[in-house]
PDB file of N, CA and C in Angstrom:
ATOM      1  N   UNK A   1     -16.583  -3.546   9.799  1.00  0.00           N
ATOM      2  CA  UNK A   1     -15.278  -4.023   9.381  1.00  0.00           C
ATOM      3  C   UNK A   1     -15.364  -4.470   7.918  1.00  0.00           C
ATOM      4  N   UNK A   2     -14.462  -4.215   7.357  1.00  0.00           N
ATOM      5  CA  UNK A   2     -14.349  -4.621   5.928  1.00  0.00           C
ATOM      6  C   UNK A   2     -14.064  -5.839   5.189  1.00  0.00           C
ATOM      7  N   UNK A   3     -14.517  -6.316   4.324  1.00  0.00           N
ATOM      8  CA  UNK A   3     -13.831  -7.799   4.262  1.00  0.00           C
ATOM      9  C   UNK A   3     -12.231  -8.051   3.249  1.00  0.00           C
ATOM     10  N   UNK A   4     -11.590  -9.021   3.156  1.00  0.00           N
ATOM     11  CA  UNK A   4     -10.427  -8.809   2.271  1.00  0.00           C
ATOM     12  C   UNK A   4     -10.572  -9.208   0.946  1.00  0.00           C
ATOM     13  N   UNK A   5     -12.279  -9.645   0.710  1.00  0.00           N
ATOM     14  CA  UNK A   5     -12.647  -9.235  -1.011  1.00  0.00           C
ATOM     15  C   UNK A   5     -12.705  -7.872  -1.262  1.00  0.00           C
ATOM     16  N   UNK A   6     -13.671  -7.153   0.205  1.00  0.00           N
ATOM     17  CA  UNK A   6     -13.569  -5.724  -0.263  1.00  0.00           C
ATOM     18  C   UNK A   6     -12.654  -4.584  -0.444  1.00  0.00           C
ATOM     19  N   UNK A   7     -11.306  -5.211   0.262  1.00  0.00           N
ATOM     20  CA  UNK A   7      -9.786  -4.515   0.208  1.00  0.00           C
ATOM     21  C   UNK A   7      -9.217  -4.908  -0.866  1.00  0.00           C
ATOM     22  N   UNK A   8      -9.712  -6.480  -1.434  1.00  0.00           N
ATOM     23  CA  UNK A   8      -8.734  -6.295  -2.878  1.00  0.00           C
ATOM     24  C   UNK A   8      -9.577  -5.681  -4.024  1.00  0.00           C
ATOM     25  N   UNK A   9     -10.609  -6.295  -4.064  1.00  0.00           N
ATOM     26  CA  UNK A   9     -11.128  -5.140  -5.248  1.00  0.00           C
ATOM     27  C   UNK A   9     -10.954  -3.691  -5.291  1.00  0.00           C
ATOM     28  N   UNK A  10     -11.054  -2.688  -4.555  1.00  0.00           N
ATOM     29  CA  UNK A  10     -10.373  -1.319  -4.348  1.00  0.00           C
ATOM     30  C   UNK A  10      -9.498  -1.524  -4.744  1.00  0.00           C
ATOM     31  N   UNK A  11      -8.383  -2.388  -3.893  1.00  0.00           N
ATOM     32  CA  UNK A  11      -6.874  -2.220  -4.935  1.00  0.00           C
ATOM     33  C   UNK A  11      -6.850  -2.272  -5.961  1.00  0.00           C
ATOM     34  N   UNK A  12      -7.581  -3.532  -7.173  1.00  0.00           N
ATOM     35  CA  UNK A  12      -7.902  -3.528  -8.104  1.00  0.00           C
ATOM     36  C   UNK A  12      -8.355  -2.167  -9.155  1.00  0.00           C
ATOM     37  N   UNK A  13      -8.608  -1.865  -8.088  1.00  0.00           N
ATOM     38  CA  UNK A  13      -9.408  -0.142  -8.875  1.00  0.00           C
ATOM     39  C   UNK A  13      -8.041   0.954  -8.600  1.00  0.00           C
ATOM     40  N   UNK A  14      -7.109   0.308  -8.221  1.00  0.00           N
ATOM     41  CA  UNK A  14      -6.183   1.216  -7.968  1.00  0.00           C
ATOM     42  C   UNK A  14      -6.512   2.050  -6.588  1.00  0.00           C
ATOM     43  N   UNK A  15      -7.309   2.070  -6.027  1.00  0.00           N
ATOM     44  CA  UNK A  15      -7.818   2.610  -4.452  1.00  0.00           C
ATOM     45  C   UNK A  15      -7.046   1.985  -3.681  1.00  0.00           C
ATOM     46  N   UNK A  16      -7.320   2.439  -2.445  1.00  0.00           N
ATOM     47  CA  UNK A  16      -7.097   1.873  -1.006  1.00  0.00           C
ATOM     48  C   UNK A  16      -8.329   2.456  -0.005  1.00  0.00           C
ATOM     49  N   UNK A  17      -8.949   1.330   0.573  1.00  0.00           N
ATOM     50  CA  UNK A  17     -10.144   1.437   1.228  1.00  0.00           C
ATOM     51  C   UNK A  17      -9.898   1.954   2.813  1.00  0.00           C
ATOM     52  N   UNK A  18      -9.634   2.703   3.401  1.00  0.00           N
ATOM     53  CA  UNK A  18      -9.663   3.391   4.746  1.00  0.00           C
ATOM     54  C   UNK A  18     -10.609   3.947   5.419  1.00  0.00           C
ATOM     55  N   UNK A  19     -10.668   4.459   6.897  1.00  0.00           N
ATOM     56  CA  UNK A  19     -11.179   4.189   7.731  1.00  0.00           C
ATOM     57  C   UNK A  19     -11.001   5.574   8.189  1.00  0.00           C
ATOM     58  N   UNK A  20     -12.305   6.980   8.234  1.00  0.00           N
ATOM     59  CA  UNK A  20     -12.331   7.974   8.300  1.00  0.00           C
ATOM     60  C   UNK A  20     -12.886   7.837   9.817  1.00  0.00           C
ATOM     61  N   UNK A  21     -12.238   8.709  10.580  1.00  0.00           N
ATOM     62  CA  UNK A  21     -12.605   8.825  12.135  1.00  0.00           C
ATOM     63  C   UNK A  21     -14.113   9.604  12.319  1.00  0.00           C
ATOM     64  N   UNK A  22     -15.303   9.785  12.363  1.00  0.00           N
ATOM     65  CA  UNK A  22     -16.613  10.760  12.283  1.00  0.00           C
ATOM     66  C   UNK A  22     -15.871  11.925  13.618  1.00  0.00           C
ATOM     67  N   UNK A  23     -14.850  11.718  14.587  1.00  0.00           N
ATOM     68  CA  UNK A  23     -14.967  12.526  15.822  1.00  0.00           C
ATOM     69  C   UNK A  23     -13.720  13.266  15.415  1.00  0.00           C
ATOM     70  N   UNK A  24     -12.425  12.690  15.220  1.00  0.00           N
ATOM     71  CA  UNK A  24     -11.447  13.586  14.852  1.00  0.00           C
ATOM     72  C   UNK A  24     -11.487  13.833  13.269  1.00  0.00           C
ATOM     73  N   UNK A  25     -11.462  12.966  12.086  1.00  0.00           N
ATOM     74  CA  UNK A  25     -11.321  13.267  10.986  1.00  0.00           C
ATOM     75  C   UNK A  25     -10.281  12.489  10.607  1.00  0.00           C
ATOM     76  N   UNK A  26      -9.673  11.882  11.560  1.00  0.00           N
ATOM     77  CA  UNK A  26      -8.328  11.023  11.230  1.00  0.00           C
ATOM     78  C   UNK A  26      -8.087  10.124  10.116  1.00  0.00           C
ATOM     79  N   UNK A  27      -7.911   9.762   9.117  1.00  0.00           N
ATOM     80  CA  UNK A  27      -7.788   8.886   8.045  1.00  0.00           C
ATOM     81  C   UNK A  27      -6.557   7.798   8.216  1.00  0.00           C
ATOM     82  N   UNK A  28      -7.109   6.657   8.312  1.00  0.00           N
ATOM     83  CA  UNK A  28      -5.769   5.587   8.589  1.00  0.00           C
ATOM     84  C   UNK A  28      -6.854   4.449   7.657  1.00  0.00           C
ATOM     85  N   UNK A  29      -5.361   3.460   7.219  1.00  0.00           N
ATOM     86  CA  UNK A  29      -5.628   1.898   6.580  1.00  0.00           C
ATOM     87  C   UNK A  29      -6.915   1.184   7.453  1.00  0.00           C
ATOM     88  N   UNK A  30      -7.714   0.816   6.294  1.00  0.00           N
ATOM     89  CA  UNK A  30      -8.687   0.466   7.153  1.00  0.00           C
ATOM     90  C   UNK A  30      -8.266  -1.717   7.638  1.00  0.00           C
ATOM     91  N   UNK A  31      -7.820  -1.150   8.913  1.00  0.00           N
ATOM     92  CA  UNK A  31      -7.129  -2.383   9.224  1.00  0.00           C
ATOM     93  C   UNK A  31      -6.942  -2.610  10.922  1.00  0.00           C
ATOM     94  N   UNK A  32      -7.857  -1.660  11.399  1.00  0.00           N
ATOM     95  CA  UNK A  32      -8.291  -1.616  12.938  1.00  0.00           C
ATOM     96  C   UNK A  32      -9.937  -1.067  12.951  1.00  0.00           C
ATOM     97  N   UNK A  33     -10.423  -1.790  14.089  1.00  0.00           N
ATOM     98  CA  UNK A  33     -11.764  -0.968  14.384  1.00  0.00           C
ATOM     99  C   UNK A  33     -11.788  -0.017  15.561  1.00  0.00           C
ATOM    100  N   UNK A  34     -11.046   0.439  15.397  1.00  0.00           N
ATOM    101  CA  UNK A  34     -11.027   1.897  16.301  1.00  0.00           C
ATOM    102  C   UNK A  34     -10.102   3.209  15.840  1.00  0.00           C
ATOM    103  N   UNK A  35      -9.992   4.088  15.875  1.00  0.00           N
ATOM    104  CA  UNK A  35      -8.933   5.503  15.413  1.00  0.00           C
ATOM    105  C   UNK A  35      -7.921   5.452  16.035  1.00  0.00           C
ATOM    106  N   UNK A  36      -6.537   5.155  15.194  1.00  0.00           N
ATOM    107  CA  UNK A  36      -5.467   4.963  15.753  1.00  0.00           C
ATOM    108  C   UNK A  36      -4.842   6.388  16.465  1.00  0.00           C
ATOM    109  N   UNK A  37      -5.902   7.776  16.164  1.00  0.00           N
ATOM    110  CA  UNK A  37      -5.692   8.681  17.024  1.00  0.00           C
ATOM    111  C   UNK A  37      -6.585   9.248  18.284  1.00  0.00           C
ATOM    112  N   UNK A  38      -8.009   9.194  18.652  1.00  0.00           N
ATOM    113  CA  UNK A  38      -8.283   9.665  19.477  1.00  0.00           C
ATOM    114  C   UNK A  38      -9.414   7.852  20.096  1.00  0.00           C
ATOM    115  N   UNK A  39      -9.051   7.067  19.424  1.00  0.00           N
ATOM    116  CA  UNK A  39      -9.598   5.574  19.955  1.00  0.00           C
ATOM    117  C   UNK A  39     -11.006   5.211  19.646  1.00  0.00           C
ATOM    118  N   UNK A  40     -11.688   6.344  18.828  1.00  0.00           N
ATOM    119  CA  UNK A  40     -13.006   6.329  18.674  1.00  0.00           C
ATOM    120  C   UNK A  40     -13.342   4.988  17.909  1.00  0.00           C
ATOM    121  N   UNK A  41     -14.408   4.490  17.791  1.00  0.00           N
ATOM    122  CA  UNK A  41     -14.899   3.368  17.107  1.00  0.00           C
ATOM    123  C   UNK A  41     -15.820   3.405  16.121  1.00  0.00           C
ATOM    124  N   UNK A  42     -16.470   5.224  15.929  1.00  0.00           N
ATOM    125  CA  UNK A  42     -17.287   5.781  15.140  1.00  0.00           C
ATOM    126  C   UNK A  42     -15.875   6.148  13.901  1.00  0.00           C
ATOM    127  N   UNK A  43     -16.666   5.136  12.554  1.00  0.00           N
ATOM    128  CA  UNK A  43     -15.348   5.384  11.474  1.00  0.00           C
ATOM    129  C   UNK A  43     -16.123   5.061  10.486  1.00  0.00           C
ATOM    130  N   UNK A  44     -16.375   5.733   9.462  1.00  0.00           N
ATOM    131  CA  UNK A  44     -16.793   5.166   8.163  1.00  0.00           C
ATOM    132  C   UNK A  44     -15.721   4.988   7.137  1.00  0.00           C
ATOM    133  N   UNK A  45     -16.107   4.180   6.133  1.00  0.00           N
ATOM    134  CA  UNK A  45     -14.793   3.551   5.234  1.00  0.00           C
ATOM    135  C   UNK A  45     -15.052   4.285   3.825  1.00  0.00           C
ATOM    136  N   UNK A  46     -13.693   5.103   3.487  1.00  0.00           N
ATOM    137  CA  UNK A  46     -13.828   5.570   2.452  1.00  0.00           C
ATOM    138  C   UNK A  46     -12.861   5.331   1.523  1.00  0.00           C
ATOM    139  N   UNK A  47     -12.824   5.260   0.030  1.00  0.00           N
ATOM    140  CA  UNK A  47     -11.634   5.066  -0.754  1.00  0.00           C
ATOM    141  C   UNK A  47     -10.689   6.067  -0.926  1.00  0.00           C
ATOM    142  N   UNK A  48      -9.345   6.024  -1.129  1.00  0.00           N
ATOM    143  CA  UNK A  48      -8.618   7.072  -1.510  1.00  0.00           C
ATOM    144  C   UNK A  48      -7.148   6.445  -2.643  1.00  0.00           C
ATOM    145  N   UNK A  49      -6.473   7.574  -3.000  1.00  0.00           N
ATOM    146  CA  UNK A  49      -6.150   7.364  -4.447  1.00  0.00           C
ATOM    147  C   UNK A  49      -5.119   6.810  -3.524  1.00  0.00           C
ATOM    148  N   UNK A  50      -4.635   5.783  -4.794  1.00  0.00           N
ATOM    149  CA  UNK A  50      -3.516   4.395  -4.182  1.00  0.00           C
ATOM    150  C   UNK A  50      -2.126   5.129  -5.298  1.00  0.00           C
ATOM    151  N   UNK A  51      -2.114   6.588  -4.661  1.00  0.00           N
ATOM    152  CA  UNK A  51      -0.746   7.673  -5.384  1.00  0.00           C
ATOM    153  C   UNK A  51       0.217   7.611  -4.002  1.00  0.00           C
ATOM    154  N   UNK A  52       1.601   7.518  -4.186  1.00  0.00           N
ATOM    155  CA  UNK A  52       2.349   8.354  -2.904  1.00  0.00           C
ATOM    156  C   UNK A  52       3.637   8.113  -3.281  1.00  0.00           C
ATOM    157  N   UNK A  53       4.779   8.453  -2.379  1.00  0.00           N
ATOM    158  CA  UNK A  53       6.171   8.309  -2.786  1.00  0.00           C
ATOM    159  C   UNK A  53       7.095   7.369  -1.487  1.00  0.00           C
ATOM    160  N   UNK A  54       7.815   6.612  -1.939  1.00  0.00           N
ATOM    161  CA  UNK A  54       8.411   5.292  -1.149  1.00  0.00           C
ATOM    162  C   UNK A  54       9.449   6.189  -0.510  1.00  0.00           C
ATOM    163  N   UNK A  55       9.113   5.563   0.833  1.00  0.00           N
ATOM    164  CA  UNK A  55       9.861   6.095   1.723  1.00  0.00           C
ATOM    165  C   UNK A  55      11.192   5.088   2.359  1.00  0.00           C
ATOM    166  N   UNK A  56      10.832   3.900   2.036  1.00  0.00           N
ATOM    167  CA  UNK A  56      11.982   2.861   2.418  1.00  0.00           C
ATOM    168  C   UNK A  56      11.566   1.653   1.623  1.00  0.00           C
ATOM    169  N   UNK A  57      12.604   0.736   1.377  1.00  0.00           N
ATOM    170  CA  UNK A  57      12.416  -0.291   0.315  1.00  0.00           C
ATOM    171  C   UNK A  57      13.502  -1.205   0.527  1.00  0.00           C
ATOM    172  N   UNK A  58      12.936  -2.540   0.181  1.00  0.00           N
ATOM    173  CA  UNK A  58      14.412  -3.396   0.326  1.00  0.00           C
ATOM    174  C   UNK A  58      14.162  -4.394  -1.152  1.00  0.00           C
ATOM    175  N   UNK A  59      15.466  -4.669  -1.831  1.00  0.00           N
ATOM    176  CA  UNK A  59      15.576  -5.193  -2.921  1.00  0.00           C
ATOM    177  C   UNK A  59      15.655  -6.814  -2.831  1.00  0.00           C
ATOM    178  N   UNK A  60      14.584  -7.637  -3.929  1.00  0.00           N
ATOM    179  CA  UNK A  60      14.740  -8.815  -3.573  1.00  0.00           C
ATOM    180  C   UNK A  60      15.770  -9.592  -4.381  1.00  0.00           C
ATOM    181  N   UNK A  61      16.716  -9.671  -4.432  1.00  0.00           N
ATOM    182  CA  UNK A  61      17.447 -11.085  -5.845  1.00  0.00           C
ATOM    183  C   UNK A  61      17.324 -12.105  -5.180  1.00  0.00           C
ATOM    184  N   UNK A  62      17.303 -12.478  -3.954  1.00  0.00           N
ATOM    185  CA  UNK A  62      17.338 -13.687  -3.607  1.00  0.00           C
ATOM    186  C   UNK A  62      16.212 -13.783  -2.714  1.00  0.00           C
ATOM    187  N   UNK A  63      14.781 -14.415  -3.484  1.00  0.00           N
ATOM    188  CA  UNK A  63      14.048 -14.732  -3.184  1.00  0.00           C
ATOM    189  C   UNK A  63      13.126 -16.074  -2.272  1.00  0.00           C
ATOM    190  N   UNK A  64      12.519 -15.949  -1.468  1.00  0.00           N
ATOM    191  CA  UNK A  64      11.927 -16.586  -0.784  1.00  0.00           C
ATOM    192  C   UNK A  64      11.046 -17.789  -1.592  1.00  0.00           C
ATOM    193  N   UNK A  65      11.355 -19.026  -1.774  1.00  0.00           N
ATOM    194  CA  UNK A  65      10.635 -19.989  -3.287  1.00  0.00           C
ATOM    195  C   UNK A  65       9.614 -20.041  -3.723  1.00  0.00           C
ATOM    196  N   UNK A  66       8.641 -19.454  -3.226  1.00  0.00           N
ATOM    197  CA  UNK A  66       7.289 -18.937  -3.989  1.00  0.00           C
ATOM    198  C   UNK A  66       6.710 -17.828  -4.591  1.00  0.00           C
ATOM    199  N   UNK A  67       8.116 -16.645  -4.341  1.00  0.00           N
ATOM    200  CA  UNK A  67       8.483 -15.586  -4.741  1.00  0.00           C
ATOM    201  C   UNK A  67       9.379 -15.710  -5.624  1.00  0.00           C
ATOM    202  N   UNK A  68      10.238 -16.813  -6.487  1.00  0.00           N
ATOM    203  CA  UNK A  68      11.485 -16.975  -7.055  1.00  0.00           C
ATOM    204  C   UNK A  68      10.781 -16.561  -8.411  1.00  0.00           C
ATOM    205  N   UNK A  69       9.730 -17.014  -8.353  1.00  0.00           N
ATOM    206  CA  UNK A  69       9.584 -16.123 -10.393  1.00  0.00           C
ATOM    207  C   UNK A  69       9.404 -14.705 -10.612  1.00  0.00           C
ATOM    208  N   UNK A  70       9.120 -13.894  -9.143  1.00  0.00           N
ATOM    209  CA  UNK A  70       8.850 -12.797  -9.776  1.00  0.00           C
ATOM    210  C   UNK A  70       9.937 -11.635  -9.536  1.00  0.00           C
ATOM    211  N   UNK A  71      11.228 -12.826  -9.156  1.00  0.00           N
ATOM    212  CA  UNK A  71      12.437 -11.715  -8.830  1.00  0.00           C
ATOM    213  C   UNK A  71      13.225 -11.019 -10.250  1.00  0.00           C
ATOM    214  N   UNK A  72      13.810  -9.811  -9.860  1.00  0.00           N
ATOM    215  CA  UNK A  72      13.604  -9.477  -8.944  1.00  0.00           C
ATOM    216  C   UNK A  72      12.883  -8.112  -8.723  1.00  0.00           C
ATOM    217  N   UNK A  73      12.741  -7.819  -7.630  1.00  0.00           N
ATOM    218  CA  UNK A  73      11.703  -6.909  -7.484  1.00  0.00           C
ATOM    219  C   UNK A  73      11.830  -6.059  -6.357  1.00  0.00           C
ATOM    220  N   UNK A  74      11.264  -5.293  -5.615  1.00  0.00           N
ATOM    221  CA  UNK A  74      11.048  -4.504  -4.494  1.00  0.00           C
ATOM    222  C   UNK A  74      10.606  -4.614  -3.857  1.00  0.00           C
ATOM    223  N   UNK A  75      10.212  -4.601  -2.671  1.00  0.00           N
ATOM    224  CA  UNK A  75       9.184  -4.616  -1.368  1.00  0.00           C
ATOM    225  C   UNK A  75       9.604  -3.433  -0.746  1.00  0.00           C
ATOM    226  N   UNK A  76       8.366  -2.354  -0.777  1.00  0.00           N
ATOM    227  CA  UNK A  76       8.350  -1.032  -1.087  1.00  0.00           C
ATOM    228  C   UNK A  76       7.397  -0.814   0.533  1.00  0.00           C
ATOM    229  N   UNK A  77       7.511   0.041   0.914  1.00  0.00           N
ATOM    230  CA  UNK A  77       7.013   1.150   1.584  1.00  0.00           C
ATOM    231  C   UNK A  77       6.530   2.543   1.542  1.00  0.00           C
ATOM    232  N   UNK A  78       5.357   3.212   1.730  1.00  0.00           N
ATOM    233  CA  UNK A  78       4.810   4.186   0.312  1.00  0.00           C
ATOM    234  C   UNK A  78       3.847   4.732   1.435  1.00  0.00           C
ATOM    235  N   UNK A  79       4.431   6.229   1.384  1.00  0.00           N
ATOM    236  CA  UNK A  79       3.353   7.329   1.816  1.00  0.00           C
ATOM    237  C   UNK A  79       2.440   7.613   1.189  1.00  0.00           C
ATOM    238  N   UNK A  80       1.006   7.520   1.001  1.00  0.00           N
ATOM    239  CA  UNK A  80       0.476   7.626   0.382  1.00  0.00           C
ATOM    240  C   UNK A  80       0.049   9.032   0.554  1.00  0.00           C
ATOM    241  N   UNK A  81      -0.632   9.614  -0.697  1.00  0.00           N
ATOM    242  CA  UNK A  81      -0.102  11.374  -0.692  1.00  0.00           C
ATOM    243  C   UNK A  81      -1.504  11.899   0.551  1.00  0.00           C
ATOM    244  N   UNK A  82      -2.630  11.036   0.850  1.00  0.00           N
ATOM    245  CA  UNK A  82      -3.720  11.037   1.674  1.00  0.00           C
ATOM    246  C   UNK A  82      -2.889  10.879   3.039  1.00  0.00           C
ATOM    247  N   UNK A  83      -1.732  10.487   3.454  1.00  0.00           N
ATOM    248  CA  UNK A  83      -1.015  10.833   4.692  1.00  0.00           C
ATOM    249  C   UNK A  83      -0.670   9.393   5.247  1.00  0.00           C
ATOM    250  N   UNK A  84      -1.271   8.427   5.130  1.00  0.00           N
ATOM    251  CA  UNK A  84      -0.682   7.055   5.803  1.00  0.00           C
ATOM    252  C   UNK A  84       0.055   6.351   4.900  1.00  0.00           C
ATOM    253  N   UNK A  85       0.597   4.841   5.814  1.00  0.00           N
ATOM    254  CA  UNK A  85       1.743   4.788   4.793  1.00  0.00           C
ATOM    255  C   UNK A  85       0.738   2.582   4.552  1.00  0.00           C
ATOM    256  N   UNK A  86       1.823   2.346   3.354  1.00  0.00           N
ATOM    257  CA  UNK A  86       1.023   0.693   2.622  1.00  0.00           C
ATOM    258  C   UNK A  86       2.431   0.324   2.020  1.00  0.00           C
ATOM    259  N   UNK A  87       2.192  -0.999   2.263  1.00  0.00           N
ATOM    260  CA  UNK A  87       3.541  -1.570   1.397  1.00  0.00           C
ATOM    261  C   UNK A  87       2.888  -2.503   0.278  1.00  0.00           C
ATOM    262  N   UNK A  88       4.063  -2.674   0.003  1.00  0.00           N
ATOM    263  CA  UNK A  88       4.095  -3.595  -1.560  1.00  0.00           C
ATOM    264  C   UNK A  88       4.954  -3.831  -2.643  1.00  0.00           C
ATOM    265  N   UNK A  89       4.177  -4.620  -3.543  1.00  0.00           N
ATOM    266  CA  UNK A  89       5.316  -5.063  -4.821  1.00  0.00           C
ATOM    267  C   UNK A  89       5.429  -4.373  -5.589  1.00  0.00           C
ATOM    268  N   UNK A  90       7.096  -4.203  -6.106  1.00  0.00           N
ATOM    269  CA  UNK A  90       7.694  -3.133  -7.219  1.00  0.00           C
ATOM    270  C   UNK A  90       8.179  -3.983  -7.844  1.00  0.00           C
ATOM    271  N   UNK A  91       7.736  -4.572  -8.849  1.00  0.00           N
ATOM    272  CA  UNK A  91       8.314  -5.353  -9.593  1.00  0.00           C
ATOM    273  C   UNK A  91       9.540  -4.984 -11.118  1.00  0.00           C
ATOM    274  N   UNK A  92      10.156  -5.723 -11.077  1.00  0.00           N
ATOM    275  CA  UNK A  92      11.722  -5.283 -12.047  1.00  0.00           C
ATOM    276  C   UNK A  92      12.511  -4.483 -11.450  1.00  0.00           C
ATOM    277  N   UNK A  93      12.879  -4.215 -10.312  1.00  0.00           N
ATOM    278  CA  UNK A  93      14.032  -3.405  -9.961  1.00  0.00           C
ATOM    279  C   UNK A  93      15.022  -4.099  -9.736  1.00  0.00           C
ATOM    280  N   UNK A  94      16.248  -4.134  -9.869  1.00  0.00           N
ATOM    281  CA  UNK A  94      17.237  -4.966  -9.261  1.00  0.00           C
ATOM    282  C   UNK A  94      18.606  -4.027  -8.589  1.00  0.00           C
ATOM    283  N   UNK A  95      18.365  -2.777  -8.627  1.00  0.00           N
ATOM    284  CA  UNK A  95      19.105  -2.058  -8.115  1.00  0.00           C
ATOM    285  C   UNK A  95      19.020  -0.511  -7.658  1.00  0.00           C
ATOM    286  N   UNK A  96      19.394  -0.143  -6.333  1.00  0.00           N
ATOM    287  CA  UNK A  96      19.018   0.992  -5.815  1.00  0.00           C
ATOM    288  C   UNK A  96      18.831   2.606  -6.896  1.00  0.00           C
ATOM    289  N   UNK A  97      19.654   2.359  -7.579  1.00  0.00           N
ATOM    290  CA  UNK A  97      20.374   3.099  -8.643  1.00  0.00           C
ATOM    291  C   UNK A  97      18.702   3.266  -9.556  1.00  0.00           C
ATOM    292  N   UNK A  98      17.678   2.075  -9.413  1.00  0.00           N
ATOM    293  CA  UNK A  98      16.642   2.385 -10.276  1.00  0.00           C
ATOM    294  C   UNK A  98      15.032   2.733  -9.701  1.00  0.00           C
ATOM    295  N   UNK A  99      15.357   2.699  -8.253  1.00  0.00           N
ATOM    296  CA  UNK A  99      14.457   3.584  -7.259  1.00  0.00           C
ATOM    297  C   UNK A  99      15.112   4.643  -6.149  1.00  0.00           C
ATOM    298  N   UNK A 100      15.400   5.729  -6.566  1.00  0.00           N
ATOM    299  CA  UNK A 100      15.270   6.623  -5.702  1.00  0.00           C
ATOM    300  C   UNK A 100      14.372   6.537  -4.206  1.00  0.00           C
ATOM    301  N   UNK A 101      14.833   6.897  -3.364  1.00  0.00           N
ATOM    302  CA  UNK A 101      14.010   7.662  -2.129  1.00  0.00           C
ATOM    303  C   UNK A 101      13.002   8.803  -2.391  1.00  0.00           C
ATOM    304  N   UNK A 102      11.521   8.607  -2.158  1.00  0.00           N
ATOM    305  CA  UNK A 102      10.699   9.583  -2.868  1.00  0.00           C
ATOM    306  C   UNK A 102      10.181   9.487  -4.236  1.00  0.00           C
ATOM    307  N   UNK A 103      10.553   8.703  -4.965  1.00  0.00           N
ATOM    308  CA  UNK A 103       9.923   8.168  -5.916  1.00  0.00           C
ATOM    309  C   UNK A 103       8.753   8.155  -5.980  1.00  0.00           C
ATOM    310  N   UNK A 104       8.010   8.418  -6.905  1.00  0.00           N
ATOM    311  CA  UNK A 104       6.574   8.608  -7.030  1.00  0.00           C
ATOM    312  C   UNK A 104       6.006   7.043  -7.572  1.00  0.00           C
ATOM    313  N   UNK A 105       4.657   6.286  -6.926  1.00  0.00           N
ATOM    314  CA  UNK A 105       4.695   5.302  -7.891  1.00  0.00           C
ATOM    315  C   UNK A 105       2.691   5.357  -7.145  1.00  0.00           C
ATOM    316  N   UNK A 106       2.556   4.193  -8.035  1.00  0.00           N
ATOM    317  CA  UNK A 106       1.053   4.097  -7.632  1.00  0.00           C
ATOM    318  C   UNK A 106       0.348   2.645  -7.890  1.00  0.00           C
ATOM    319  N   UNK A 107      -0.721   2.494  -7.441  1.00  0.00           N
ATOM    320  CA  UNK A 107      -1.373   0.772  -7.433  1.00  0.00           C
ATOM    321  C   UNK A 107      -1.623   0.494  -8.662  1.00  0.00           C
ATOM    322  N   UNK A 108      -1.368  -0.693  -9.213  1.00  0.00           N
ATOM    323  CA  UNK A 108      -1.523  -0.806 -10.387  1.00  0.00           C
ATOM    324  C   UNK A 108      -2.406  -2.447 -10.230  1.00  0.00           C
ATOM    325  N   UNK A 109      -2.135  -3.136  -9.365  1.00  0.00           N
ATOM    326  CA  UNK A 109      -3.235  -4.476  -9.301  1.00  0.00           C
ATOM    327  C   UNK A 109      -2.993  -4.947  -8.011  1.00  0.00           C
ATOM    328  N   UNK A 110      -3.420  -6.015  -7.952  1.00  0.00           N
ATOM    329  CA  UNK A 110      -3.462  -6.878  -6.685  1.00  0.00           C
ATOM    330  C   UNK A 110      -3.266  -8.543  -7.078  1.00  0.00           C
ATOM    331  N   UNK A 111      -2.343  -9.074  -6.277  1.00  0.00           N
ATOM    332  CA  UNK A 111      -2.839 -10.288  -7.016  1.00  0.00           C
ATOM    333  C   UNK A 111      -2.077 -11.352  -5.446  1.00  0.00           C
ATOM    334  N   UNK A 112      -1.079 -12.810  -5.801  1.00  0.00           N
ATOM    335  CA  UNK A 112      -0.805 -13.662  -4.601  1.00  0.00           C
ATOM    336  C   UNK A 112       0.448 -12.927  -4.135  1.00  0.00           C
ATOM    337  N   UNK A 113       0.835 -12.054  -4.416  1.00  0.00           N
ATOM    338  CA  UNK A 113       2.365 -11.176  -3.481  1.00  0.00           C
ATOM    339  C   UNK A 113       1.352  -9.612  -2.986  1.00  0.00           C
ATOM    340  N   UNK A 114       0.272  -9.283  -3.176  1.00  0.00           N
ATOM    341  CA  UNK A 114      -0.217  -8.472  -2.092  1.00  0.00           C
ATOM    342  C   UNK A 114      -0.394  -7.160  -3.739  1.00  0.00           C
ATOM    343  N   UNK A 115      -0.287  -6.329  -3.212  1.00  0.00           N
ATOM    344  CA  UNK A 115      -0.665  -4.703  -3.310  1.00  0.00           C
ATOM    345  C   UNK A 115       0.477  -4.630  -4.719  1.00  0.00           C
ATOM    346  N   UNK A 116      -0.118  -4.577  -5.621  1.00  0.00           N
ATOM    347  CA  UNK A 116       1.411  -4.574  -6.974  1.00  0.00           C
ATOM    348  C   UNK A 116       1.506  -3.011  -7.185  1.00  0.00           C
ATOM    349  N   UNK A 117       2.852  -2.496  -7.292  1.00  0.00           N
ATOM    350  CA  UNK A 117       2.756  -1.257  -8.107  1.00  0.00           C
ATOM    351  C   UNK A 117       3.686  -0.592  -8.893  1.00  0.00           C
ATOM    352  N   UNK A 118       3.752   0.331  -8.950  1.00  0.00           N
ATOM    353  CA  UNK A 118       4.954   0.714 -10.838  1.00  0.00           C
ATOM    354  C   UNK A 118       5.189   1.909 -10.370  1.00  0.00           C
ATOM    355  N   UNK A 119       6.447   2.650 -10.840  1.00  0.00           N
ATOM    356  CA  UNK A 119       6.827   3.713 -10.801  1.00  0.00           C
ATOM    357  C   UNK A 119       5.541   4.591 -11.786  1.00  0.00           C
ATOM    358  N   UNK A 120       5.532   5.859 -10.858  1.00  0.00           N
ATOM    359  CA  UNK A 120       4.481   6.698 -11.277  1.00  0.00           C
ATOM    360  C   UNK A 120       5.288   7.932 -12.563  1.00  0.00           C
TER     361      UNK A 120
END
């Protein structure tokens, strides 16, 4: 199992650290110890590129108070182009009109709101 120094530094690197199945090949978030497709428990952890396009998103202006400085922003949902999906912060959007559906974007840091990232 991985630790959550070793999930943020990857992010840091712009990665995302996942969890390769040895029996099917399955690739999922490394965030279970078993294959969320055939249940195996044989999984080694590999990095993959923190690229994909947002598939659903909700806009913040009215923020939650420990979130109030960095509004406003996005909380994004993102296929990553390796096939699973990661959420996170899109920071400066304030209107639908400036993220499309499918939008391309990618990891750009990590920090106290989770997984940060920018239009690609």
């Amino acid at each position: 199992m991985i630790s959550k120094e070793q999930f943020i530094m990857t992010v840091k690197n712009k990665k995302v650290l996942a969890y390769k199945c040895k029996k099917c090949g399955n690739l999922q978030l490394a965030t279970t110890i078993f294959c969320n497709k055939c249940s195996s428990q044989d999984l080694e952890t590999v990095e993959v590129e923190g690229k994909g396009k947002i598939i659903t998103y909700t806009i913040q202006n009215i923020a939650p108070e420990e979130y109030e400085k960095f509004k406003p922003y996005a909380w994004v949902v993102v296929k990553l182009d390796i096939g699973f999906n990661i959420s996170g912060f899109l920071p400066g959007i304030n209107s639908p009109k400036n993220l499309p559906i499918n939008a391309r974007v990618k990891i750009v840091d990590y920090d106290e709101r989770g997984i940060i990232l920018s239009l690609d």
